[in-house]
C-alpha atoms as a PDB file:
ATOM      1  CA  UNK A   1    -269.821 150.019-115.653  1.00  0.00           C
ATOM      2  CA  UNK A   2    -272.664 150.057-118.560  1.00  0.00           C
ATOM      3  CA  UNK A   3    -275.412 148.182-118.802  1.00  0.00           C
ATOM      4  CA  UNK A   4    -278.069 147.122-121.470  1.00  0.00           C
ATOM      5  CA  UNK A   5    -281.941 146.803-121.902  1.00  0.00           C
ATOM      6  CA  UNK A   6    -280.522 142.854-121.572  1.00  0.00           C
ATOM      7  CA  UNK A   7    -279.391 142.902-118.464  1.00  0.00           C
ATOM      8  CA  UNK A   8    -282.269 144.938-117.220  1.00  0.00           C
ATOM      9  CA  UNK A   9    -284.245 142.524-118.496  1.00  0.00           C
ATOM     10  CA  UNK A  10    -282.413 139.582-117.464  1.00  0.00           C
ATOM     11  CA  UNK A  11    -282.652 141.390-113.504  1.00  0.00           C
ATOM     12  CA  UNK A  12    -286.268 141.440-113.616  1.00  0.00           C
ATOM     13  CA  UNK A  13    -286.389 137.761-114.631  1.00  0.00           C
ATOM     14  CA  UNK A  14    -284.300 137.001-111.518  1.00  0.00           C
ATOM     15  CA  UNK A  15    -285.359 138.936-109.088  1.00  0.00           C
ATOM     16  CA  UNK A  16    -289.235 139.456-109.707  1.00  0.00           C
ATOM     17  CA  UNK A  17    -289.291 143.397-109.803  1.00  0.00           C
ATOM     18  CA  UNK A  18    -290.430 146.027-111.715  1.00  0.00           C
ATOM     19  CA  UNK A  19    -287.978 147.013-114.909  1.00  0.00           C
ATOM     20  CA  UNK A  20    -287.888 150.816-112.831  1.00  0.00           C
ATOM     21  CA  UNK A  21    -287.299 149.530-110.050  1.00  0.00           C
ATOM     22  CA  UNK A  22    -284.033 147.454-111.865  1.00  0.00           C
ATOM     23  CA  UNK A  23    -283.078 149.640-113.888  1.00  0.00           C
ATOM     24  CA  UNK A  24    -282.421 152.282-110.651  1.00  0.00           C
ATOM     25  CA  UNK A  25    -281.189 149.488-109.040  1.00  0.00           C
ATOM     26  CA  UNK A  26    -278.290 148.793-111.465  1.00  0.00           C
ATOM     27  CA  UNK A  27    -277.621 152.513-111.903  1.00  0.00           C
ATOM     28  CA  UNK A  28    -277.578 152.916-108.236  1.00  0.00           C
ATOM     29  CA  UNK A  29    -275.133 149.713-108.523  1.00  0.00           C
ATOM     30  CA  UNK A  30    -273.002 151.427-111.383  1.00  0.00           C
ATOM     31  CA  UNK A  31    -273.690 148.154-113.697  1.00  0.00           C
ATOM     32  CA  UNK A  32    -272.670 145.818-111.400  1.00  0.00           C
ATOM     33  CA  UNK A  33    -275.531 143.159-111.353  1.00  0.00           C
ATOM     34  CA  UNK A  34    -274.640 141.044-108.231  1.00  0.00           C
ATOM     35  CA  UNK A  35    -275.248 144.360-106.577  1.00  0.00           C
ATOM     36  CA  UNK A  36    -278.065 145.286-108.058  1.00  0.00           C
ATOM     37  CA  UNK A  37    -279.523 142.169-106.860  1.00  0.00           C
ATOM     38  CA  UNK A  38    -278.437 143.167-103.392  1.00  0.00           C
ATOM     39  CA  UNK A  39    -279.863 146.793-103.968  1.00  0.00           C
ATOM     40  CA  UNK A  40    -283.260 145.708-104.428  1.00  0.00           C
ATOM     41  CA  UNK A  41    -283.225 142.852-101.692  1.00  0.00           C
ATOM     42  CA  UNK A  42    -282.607 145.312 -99.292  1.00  0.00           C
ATOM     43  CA  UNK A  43    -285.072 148.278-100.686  1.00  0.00           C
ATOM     44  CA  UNK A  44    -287.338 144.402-100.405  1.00  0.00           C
ATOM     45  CA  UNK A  45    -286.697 144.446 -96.533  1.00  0.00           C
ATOM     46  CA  UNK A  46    -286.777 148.486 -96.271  1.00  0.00           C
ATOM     47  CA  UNK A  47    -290.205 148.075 -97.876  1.00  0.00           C
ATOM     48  CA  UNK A  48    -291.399 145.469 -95.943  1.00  0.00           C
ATOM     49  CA  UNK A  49    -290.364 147.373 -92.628  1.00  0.00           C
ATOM     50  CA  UNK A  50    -292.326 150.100 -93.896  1.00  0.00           C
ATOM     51  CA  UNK A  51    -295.589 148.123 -94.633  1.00  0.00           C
ATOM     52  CA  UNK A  52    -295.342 146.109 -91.334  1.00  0.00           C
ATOM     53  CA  UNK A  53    -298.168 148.176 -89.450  1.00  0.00           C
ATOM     54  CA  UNK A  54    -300.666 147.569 -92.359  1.00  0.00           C
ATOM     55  CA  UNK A  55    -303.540 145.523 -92.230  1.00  0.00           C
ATOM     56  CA  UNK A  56    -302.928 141.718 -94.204  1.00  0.00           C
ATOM     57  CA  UNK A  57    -306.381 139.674 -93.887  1.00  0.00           C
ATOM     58  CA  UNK A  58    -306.955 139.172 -97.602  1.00  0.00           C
ATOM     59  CA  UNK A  59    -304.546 136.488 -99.392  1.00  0.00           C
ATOM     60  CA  UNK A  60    -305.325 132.983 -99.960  1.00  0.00           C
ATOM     61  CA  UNK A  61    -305.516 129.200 -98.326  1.00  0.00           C
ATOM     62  CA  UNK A  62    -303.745 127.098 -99.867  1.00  0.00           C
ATOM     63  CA  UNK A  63    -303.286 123.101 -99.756  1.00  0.00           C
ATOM     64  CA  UNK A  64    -300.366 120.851-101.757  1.00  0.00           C
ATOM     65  CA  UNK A  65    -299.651 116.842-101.133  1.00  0.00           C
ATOM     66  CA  UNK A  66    -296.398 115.311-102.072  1.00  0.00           C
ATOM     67  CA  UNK A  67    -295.420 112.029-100.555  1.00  0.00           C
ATOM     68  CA  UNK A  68    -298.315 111.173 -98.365  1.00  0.00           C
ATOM     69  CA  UNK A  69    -297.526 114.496 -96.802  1.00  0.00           C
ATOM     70  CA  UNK A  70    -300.346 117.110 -96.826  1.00  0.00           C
ATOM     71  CA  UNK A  71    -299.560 120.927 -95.763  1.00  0.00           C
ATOM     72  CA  UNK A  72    -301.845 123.778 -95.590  1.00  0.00           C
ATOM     73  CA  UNK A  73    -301.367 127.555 -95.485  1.00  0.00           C
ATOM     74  CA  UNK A  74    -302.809 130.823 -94.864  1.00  0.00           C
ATOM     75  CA  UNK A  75    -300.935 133.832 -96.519  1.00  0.00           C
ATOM     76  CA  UNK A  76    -302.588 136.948 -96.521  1.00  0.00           C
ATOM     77  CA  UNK A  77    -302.360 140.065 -98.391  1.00  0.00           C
ATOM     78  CA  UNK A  78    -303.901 143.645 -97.698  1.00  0.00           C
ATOM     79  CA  UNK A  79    -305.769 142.786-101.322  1.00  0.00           C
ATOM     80  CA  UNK A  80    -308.227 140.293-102.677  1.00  0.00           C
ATOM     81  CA  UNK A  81    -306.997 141.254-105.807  1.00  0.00           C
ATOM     82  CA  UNK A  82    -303.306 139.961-104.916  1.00  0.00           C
ATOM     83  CA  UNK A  83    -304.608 136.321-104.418  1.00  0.00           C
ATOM     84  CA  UNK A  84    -305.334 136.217-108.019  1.00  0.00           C
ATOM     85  CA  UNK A  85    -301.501 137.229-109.126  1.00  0.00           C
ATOM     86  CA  UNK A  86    -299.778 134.534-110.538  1.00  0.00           C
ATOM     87  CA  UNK A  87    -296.643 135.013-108.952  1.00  0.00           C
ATOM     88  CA  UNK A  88    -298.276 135.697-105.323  1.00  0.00           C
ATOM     89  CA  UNK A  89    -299.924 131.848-105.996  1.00  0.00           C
ATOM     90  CA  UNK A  90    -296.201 130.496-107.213  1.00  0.00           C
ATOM     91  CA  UNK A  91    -294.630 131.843-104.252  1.00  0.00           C
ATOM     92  CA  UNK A  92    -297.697 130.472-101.865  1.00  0.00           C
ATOM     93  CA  UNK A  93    -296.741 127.080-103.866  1.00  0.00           C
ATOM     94  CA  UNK A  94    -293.208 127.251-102.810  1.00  0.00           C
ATOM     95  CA  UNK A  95    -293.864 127.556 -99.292  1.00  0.00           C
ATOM     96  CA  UNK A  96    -296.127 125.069 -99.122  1.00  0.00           C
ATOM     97  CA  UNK A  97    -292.801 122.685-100.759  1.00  0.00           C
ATOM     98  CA  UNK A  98    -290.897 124.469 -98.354  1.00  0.00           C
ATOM     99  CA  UNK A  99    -293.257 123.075 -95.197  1.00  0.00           C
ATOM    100  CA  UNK A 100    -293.712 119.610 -96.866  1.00  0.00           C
ATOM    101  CA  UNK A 101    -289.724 119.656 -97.406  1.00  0.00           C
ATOM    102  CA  UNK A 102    -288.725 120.587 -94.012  1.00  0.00           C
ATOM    103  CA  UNK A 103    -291.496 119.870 -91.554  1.00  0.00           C
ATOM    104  CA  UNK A 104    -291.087 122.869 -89.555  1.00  0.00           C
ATOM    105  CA  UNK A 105    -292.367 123.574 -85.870  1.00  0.00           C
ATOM    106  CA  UNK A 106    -293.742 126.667 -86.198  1.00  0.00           C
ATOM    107  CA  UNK A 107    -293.997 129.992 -88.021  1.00  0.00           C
ATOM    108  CA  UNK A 108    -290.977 131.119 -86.689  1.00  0.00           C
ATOM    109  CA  UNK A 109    -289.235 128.065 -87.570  1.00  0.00           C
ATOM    110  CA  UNK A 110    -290.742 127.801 -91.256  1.00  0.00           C
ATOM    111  CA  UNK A 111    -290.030 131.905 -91.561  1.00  0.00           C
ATOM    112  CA  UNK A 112    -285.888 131.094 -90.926  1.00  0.00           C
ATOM    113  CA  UNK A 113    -286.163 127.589 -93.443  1.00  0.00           C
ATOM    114  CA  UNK A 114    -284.499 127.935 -96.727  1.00  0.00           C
ATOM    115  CA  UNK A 115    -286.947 129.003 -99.142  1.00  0.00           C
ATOM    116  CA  UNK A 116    -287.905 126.089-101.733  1.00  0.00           C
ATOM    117  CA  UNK A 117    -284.579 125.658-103.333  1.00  0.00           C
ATOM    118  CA  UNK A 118    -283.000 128.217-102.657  1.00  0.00           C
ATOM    119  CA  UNK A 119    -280.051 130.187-100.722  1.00  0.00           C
ATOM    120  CA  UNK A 120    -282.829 132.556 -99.027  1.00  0.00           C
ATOM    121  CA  UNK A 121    -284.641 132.048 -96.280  1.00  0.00           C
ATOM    122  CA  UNK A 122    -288.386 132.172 -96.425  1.00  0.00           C
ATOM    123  CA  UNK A 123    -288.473 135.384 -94.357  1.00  0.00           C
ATOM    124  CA  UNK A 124    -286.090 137.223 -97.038  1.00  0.00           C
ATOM    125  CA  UNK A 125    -288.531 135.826 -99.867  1.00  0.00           C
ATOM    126  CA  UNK A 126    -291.082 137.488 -97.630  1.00  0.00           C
ATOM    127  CA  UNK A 127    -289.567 140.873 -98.114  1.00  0.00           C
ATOM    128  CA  UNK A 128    -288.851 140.798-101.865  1.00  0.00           C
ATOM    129  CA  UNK A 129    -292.211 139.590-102.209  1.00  0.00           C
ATOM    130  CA  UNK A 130    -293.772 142.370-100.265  1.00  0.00           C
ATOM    131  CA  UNK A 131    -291.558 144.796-102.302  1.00  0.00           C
ATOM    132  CA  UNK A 132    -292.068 143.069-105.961  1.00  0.00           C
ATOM    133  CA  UNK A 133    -295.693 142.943-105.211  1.00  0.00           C
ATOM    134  CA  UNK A 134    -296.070 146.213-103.573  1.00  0.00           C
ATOM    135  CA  UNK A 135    -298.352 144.926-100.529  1.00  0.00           C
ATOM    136  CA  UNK A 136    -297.723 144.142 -96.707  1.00  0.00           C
ATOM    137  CA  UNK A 137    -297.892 140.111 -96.787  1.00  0.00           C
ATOM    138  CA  UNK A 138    -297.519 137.992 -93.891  1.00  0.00           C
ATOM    139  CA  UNK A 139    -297.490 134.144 -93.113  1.00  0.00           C
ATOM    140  CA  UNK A 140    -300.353 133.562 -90.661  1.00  0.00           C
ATOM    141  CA  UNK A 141    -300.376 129.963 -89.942  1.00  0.00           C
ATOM    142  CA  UNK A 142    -299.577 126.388 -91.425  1.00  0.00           C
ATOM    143  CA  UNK A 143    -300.359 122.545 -90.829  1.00  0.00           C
ATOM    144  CA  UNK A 144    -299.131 119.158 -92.003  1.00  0.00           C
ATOM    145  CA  UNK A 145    -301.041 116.185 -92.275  1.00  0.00           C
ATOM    146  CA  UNK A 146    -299.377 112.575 -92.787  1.00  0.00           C
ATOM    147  CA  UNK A 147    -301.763 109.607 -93.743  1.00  0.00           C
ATOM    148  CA  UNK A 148    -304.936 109.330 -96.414  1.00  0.00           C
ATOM    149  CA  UNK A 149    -306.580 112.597 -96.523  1.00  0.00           C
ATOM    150  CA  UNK A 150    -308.860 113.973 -98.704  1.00  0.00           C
ATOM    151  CA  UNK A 151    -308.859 117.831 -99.668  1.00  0.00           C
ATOM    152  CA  UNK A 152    -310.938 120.655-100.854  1.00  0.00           C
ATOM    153  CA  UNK A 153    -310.034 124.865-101.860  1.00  0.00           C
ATOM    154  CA  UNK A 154    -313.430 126.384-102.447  1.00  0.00           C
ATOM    155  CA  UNK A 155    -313.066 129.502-104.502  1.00  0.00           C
ATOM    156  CA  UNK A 156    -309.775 131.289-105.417  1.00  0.00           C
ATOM    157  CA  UNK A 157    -308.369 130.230-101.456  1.00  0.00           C
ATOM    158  CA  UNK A 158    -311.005 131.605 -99.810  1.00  0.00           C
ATOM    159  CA  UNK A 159    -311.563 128.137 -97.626  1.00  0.00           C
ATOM    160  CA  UNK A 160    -309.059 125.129 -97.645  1.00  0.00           C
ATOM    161  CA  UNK A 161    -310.146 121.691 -96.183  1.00  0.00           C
ATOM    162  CA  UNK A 162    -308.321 118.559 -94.691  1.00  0.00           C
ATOM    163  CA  UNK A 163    -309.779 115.406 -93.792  1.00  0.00           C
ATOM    164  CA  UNK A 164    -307.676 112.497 -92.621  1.00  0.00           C
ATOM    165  CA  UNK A 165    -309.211 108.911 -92.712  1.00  0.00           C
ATOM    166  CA  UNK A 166    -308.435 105.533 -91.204  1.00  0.00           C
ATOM    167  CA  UNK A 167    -308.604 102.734 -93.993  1.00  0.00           C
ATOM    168  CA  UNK A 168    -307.012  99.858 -95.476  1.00  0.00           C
ATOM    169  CA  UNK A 169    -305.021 100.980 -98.601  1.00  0.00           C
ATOM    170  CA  UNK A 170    -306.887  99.221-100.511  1.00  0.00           C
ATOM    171  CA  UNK A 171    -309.451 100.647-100.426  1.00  0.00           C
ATOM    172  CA  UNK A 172    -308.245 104.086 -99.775  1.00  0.00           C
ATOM    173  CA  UNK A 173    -306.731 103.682-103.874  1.00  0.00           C
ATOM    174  CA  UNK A 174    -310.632 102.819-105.175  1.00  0.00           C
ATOM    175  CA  UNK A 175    -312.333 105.755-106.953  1.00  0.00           C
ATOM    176  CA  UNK A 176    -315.420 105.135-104.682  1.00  0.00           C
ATOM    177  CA  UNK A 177    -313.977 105.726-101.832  1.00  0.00           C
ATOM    178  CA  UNK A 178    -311.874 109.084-103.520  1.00  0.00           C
ATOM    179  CA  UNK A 179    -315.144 109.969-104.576  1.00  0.00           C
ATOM    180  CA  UNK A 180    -316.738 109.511-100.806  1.00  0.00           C
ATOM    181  CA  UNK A 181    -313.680 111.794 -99.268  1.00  0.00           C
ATOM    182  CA  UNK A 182    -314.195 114.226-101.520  1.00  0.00           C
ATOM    183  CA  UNK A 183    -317.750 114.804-100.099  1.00  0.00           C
ATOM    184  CA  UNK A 184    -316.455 114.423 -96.463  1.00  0.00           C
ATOM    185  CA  UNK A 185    -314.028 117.477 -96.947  1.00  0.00           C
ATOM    186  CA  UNK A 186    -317.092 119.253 -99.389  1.00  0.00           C
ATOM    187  CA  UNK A 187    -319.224 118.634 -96.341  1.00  0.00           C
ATOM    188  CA  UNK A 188    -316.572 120.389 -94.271  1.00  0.00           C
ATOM    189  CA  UNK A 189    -316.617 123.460 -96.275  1.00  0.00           C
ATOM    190  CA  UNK A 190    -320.155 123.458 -96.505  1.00  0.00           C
ATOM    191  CA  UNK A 191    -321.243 122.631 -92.583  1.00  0.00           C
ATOM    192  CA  UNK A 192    -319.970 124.893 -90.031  1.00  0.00           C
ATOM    193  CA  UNK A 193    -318.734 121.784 -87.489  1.00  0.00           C
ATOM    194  CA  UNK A 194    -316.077 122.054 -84.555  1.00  0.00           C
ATOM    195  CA  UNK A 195    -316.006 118.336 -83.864  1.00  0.00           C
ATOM    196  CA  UNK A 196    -315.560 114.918 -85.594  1.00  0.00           C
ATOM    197  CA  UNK A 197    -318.071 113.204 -83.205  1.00  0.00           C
ATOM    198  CA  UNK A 198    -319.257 113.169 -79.556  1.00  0.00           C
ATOM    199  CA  UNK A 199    -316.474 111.634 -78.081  1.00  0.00           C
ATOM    200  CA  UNK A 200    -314.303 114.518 -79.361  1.00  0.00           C
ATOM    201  CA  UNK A 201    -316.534 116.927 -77.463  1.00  0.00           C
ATOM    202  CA  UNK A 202    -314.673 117.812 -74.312  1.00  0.00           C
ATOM    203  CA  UNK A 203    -316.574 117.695 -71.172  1.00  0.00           C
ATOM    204  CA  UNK A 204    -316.178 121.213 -70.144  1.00  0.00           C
ATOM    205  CA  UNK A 205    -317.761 122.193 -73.699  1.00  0.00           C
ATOM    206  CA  UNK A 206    -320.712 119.971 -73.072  1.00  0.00           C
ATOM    207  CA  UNK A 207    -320.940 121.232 -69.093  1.00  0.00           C
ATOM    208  CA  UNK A 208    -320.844 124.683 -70.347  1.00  0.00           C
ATOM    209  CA  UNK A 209    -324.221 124.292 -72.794  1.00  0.00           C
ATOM    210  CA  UNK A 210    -326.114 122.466 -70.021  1.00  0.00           C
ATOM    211  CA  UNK A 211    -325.607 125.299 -67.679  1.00  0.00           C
ATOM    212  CA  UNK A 212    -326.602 127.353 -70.786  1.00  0.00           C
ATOM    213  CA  UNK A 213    -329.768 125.694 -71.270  1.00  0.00           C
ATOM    214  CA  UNK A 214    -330.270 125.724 -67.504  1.00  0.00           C
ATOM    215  CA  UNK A 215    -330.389 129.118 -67.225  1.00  0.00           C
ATOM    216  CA  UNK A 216    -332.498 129.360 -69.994  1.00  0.00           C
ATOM    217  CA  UNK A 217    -335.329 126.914 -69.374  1.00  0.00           C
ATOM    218  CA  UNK A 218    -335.217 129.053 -65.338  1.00  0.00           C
ATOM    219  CA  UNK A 219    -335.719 132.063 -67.220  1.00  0.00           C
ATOM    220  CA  UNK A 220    -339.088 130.158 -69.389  1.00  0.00           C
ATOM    221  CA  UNK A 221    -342.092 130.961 -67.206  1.00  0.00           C
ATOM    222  CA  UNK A 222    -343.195 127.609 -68.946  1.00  0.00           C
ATOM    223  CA  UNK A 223    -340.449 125.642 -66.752  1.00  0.00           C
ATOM    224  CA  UNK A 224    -341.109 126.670 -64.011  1.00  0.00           C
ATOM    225  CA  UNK A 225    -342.212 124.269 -61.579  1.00  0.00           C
ATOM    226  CA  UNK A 226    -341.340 121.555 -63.887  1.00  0.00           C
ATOM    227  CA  UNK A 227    -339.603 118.425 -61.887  1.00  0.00           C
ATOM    228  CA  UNK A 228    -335.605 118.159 -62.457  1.00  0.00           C
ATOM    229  CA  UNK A 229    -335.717 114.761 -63.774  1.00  0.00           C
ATOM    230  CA  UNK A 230    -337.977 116.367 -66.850  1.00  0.00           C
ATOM    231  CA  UNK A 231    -335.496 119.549 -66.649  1.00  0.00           C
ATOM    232  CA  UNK A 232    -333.140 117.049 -67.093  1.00  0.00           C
ATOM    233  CA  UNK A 233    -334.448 115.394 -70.178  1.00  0.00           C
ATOM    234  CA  UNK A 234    -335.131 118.476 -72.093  1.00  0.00           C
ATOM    235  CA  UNK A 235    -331.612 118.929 -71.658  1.00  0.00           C
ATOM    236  CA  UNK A 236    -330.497 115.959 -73.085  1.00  0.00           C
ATOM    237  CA  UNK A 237    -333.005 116.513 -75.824  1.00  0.00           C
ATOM    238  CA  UNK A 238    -331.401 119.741 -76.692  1.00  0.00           C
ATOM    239  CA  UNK A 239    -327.648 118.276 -76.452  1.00  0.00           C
ATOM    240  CA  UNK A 240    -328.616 116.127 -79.060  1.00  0.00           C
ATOM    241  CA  UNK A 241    -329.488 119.134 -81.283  1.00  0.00           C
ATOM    242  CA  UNK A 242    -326.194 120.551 -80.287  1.00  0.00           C
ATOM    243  CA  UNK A 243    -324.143 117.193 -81.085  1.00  0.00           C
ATOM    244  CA  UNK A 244    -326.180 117.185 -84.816  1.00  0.00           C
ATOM    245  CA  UNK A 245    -324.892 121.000 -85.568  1.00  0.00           C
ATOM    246  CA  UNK A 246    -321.255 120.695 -84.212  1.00  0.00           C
ATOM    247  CA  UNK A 247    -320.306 117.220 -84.581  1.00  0.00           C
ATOM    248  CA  UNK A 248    -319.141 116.154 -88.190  1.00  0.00           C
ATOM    249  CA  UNK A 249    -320.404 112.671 -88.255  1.00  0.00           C
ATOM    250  CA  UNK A 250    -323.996 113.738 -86.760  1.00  0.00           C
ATOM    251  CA  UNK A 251    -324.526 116.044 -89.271  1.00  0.00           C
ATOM    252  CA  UNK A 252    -326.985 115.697 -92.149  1.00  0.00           C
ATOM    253  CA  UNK A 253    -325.214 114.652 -95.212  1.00  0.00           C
ATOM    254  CA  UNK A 254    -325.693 117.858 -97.781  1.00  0.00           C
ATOM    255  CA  UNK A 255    -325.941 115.675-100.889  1.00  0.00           C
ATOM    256  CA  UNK A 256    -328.736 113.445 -98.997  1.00  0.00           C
ATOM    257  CA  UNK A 257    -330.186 115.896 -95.957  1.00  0.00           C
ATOM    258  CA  UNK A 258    -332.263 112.786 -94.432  1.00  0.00           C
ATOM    259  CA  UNK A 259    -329.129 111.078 -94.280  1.00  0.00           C
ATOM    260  CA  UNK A 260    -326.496 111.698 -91.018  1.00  0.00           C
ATOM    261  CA  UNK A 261    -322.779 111.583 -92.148  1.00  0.00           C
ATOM    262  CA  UNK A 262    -321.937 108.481 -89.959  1.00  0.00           C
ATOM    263  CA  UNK A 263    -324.230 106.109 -92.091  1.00  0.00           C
ATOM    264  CA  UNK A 264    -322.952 107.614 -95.006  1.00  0.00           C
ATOM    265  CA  UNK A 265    -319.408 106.437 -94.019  1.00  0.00           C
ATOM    266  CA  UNK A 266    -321.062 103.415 -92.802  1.00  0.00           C
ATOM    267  CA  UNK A 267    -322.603 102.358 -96.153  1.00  0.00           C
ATOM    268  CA  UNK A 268    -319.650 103.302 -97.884  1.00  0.00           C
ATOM    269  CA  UNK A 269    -317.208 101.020 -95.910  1.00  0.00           C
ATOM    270  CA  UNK A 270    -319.845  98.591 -96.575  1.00  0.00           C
ATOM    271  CA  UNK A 271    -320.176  98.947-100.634  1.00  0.00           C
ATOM    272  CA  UNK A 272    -315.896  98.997-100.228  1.00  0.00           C
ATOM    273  CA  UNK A 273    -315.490  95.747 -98.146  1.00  0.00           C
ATOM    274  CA  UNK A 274    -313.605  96.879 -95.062  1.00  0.00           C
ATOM    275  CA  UNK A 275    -313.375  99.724 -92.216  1.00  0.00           C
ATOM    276  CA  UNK A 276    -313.347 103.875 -92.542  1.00  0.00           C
ATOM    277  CA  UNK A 277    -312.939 106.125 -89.781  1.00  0.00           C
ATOM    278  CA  UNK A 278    -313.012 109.753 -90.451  1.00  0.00           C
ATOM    279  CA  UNK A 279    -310.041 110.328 -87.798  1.00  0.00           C
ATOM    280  CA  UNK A 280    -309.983 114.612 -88.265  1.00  0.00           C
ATOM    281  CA  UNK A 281    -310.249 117.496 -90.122  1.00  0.00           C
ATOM    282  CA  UNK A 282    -309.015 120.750 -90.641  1.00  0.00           C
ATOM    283  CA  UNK A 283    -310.290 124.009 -91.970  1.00  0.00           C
ATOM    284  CA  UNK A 284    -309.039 127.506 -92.536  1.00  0.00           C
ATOM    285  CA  UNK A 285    -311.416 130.207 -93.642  1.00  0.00           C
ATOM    286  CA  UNK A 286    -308.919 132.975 -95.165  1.00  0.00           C
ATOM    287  CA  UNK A 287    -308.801 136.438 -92.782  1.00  0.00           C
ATOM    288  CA  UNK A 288    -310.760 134.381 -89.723  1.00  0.00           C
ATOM    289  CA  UNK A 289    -310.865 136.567 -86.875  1.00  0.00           C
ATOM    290  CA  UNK A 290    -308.519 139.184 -88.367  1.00  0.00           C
ATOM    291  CA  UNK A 291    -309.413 142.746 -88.474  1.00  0.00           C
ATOM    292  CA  UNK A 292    -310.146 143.969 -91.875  1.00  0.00           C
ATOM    293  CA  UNK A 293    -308.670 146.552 -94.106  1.00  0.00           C
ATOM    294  CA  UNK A 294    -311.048 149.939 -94.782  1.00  0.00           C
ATOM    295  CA  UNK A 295    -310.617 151.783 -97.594  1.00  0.00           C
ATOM    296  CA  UNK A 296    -312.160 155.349 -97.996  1.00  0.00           C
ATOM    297  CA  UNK A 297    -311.431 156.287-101.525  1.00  0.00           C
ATOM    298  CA  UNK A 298    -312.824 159.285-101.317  1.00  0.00           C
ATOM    299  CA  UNK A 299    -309.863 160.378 -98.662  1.00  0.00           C
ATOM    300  CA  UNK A 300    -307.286 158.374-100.531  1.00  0.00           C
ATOM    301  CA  UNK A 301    -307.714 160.811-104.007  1.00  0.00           C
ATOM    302  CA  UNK A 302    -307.796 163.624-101.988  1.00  0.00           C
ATOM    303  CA  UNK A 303    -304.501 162.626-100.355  1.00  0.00           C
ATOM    304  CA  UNK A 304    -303.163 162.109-103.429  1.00  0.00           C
ATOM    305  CA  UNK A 305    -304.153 165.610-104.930  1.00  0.00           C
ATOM    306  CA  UNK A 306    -302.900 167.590-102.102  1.00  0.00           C
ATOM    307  CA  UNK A 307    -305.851 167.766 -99.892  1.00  0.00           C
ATOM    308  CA  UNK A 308    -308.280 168.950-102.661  1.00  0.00           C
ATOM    309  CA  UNK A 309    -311.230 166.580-102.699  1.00  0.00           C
END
């Protein structure tokens, strides 16, 4: 069966790949171009097979809202330079539809999910997309969010931000108060913080860094001697320094430093006539705690010309 520069054309539109890597494809189908589509989805999973030991901690965070419903997702890449492809960020966009369409579990779940209107399931888009794009890419991890939120992306994905409030809707529709989220999930980004407030900080936590500072102050030939109610009180003292740098609301605001957060929300609520409780957040830093790739170009060219450096 022939085929034209059309319908090569017209494969590459569908599918995503190269115009080679079609126009094999429907050679390698004699013409036929439902089975050059199948061709190329499985050279997709054959390539995707082959990449799977490669290292993926580049990629992009990315955040979408629809409906009141907020997801976030990490996708990674072994490239920086992939997160800046246009179709890598239109297929991160259609799995974030994907999670916000079908609330999924887990990764597993979301990876078997039909892929944003489609027939394929987000693990086969996975494959073509790792074979279009020509990089290992993998689905690290996802959230959803329901309620007011407020949300930041700083860079191109490099951090993504969710912060969920408590407020009357009201006056979670006024610009001020879209204005005052925004700064919440900014401060987020900016502030390295594991909790909301104190009474998020689990008791072990907070046991832990008193026997910390314990065994610190008996190591301080200053301390010693010193009575254990006074012990006691330095330790509290220090808590308090430890509650300012974790806890969100006990931070210093970064647009006003001799501000904390919590009368920030406070005056705001005030200016806006009724309650606001920041209730969570949520941040992904893109490749956190994942080993990074190494390149050694040098090696690389002299793979490529036979060994001859």
């Amino acid at each position: 069966m022939a085929f034209t520069a059309k319908d090569v054309a017209e494969l590459r539109k569908q599918t995503g790949c190269g115009m080679m890597d079609c126009k094999n494809a429907l050679v390698e189908a004699d013409g036929d171009f439902d089975k050059a589509i199948k061709v190329l989805r499985e050279k997709g999973a054959a390539t995707a097979a082959k990449k799977a030991s490669r290292i993926a901690a580049e990629g992009l965070v990315a955040i979408l809202t629809e409906g009141g419903v907020t997801a976030m997702v990490e996708v990674n890449s072994e490239t920086d330079f992939v997160a800046k492809n246009e179709t890598f960020r239109a297929f991160v966009d259609g799995i974030l539809r994907t999670i916000i369409a079908n609330r999924p579990a887990d990764v597993e779940a979301l990876m078997a999910c039909k892929f944003d209107n489609t027939d394929d399931t987000v693990e086969a888009a996975f494959q073509e997309k790792t074979f279009t794009i020509g990089e290992k890419l993998s689905l690290r991890r996802f959230l959803i969010v329901e309620g007011t939120v407020s949300t930041y992306v700083h860079g191109v994905g490099v951090t993504g931000v969710i912060v969920k409030f408590e407020t009357a809707a009201e006056i979670a529709e006024k610009a001020e108060f879209k204005e005052f989220a925004k700064n919440i999930a900014l401060q987020v980004a900016a502030m390295s913080c594991q909790y909301v407030d104190k009474a998020s900080v689990p008791a072990s936590v907070i046991e832990e860094e008193k026997e910390i500072l314990l065994k610190q102050m008996e190591q301080d030939p200053k301390m010693q001697g010193k009575p254990a109610k006074m012990l006691e009180g330095i330790i509290m003292g220090k808590l308090g320094k430890f509650y300012d740098a974790n806890c969100l609301v006990e931070q210093a605001y970064v647009k006003e430093d001799n501000m904390k957060v919590s009368a920030y929300v406070a005056n705001t609520a005030k200016a806006l006539g009724g309650d606001i409780k920041v209730v969570a957040f949520y941040r992904y830093d893109k490749g956190e705690g994942l080993q990074k790739r190494e390149d050694n170009f040098g090696d690389e060219i002299a793979s490529m010309l036979g060994g001859k450096a």
